[in-house]
Structures are given as structure tokens and as C-alpha cells.
N, C-alpha and C. Protein backbone atom coordinates (compact mmCIF):
# COMPACT_ATOMS: atom_id res chain seq x y z
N UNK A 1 -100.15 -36.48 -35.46
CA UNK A 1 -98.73 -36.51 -35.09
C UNK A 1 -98.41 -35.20 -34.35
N UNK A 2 -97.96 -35.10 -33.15
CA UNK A 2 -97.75 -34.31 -32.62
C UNK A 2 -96.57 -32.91 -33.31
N UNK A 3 -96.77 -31.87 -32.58
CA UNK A 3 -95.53 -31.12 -33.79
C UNK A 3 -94.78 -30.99 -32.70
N UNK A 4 -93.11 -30.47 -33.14
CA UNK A 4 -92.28 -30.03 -32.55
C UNK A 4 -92.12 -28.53 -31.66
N UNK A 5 -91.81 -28.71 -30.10
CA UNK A 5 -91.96 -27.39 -29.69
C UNK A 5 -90.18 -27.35 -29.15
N UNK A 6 -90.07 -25.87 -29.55
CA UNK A 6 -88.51 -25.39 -29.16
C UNK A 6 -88.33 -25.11 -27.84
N UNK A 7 -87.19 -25.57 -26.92
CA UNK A 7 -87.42 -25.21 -25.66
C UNK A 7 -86.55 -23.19 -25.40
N UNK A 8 -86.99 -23.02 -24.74
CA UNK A 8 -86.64 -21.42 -24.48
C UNK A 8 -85.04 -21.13 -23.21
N UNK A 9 -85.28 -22.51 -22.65
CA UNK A 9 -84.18 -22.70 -21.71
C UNK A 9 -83.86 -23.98 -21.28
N UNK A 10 -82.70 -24.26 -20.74
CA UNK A 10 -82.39 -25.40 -20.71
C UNK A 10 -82.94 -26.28 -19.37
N UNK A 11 -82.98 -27.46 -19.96
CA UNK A 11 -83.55 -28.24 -18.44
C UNK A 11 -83.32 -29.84 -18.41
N UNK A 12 -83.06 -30.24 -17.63
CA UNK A 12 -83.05 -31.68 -17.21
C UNK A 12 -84.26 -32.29 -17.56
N UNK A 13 -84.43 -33.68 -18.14
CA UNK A 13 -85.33 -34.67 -18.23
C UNK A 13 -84.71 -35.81 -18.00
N UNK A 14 -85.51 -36.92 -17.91
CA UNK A 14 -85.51 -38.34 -17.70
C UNK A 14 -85.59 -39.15 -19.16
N UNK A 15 -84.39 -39.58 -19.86
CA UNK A 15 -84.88 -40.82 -21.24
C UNK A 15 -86.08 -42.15 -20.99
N UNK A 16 -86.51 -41.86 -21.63
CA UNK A 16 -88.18 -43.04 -21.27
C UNK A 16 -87.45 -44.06 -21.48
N UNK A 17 -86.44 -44.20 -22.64
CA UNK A 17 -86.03 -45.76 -23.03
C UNK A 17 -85.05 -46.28 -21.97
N UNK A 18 -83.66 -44.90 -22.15
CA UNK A 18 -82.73 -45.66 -21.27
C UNK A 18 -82.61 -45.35 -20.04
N UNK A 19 -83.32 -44.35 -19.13
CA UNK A 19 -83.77 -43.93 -18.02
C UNK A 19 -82.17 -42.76 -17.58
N UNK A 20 -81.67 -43.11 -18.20
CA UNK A 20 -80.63 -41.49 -18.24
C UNK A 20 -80.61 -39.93 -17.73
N UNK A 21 -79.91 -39.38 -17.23
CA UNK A 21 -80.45 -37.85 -17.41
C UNK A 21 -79.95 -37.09 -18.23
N UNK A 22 -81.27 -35.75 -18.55
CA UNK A 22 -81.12 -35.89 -20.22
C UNK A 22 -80.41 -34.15 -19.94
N UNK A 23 -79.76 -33.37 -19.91
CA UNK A 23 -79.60 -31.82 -20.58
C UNK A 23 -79.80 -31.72 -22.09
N UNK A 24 -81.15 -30.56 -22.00
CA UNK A 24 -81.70 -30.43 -23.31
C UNK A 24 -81.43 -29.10 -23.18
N UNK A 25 -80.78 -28.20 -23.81
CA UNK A 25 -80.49 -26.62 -24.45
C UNK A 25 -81.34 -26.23 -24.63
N UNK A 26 -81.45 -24.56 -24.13
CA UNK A 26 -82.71 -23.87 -24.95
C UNK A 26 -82.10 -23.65 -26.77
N UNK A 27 -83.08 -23.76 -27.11
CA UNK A 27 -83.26 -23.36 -28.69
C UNK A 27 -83.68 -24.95 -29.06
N UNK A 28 -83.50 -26.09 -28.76
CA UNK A 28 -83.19 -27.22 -28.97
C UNK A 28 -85.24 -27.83 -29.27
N UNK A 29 -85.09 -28.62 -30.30
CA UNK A 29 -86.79 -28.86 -30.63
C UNK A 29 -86.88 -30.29 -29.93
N UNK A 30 -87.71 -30.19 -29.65
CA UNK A 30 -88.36 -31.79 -28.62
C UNK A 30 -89.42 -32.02 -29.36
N UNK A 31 -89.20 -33.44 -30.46
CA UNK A 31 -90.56 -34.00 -31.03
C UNK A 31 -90.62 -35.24 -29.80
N UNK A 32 -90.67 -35.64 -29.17
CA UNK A 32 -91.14 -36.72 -28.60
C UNK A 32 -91.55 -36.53 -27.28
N UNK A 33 -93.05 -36.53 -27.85
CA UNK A 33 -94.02 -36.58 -26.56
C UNK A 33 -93.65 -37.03 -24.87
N UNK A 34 -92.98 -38.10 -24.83
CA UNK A 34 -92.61 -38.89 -23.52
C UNK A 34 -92.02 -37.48 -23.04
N UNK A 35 -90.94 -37.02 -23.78
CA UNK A 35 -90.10 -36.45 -23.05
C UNK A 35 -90.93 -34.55 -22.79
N UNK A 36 -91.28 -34.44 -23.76
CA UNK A 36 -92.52 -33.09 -24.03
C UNK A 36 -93.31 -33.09 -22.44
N UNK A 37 -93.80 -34.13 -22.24
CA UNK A 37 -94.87 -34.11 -21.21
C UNK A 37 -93.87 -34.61 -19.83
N UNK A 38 -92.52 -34.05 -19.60
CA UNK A 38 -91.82 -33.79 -18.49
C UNK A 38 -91.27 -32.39 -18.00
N UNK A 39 -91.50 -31.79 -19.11
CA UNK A 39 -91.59 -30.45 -19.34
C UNK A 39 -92.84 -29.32 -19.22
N UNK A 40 -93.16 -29.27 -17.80
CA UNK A 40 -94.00 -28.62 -17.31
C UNK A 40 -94.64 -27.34 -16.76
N UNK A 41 -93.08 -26.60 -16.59
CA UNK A 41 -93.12 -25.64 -16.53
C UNK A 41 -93.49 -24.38 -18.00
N UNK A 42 -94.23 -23.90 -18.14
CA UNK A 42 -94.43 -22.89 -19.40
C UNK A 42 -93.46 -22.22 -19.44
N UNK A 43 -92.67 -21.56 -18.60
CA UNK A 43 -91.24 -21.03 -19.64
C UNK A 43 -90.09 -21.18 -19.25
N UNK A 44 -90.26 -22.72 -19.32
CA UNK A 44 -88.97 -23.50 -20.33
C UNK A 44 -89.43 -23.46 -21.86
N UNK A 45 -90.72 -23.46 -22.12
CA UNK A 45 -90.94 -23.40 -23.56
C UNK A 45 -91.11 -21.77 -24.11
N UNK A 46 -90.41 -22.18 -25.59
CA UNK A 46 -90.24 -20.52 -26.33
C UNK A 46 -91.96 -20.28 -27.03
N UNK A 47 -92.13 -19.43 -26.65
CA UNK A 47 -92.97 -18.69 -27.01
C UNK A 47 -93.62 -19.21 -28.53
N UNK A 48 -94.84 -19.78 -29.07
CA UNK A 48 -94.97 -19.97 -30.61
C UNK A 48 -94.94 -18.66 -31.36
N UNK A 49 -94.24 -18.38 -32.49
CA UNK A 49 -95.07 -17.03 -32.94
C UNK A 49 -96.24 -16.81 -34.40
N UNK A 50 -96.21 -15.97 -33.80
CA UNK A 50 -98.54 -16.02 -33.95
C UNK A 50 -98.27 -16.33 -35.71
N UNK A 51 -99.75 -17.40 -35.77
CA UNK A 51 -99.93 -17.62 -37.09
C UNK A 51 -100.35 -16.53 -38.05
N UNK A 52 -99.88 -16.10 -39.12
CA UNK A 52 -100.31 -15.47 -40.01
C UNK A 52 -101.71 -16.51 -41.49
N UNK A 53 -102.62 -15.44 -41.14
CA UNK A 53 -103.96 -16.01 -41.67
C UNK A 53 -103.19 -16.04 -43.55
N UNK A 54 -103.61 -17.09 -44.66
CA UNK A 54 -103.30 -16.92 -45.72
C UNK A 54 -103.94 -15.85 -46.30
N UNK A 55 -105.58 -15.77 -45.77
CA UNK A 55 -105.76 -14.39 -46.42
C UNK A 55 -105.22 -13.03 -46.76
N UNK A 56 -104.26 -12.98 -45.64
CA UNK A 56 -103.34 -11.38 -45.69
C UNK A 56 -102.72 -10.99 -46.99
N UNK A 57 -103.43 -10.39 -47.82
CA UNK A 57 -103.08 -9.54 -48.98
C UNK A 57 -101.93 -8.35 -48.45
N UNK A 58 -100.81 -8.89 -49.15
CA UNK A 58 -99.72 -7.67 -49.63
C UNK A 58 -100.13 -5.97 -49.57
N UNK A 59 -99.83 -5.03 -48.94
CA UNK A 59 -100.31 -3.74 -49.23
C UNK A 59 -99.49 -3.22 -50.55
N UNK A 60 -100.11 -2.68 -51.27
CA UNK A 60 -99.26 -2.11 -52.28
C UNK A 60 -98.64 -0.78 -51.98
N UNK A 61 -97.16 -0.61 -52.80
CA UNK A 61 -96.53 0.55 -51.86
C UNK A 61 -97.10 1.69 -52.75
């Protein structure tokens, strides 16, 4: 299942179903692929931020 990516700025798309035009907000999450893969430019999309490994032990103060 694909995951959700947040857009960073706003942009026009096309609705797959009802063929509409779409204004999508930056901050705004896009789970659906159709519309994901009209979005081509790299920054319209926000940045992921970096995974933290579970191993990372706490420093003690």
C-alpha cells in the first residue's frame, strides 16, 4: 500500500474519476497514487524527514 506524501506547495491536478481541476495546498497529504503520479516536479513535495534507526539508545545526562 502505498504511503502518504505531504505536498510542500500548492499545485493544480487533474481528478482521475471526475476529470475536474483539482487545487491541492501545500501541507496537504496525497494518498492516492493516480493523483501522486501527476505530481512531478520534486519540490512541490516536502521534504521526508530522515528515519531514526530503533537502535538509538538515549544518552544519559
Amino acid at each position: 500500500m502505498p504511503t502518504a506524501r505531504t505536498l510542500a506547495t500548492a499545485v493544480f491536478v487533474t481528478d482521475p474519476k471526475t476529470h475536474e481541476t483539482l487545487l491541492l495546498q501545500g501541507g496537504e497529504q496525497v494518498n492516492d497514487p493516480a493523483i501522486a503520479d501527476q505530481i512531478t516536479h520534486p519540490d512541490a513535495w516536502a521534504s521526508e524527514p530522515p528515519r531514526r534507526s530503533r537502535s538509538i539508545k538515549a544518552e544519559a545526562p
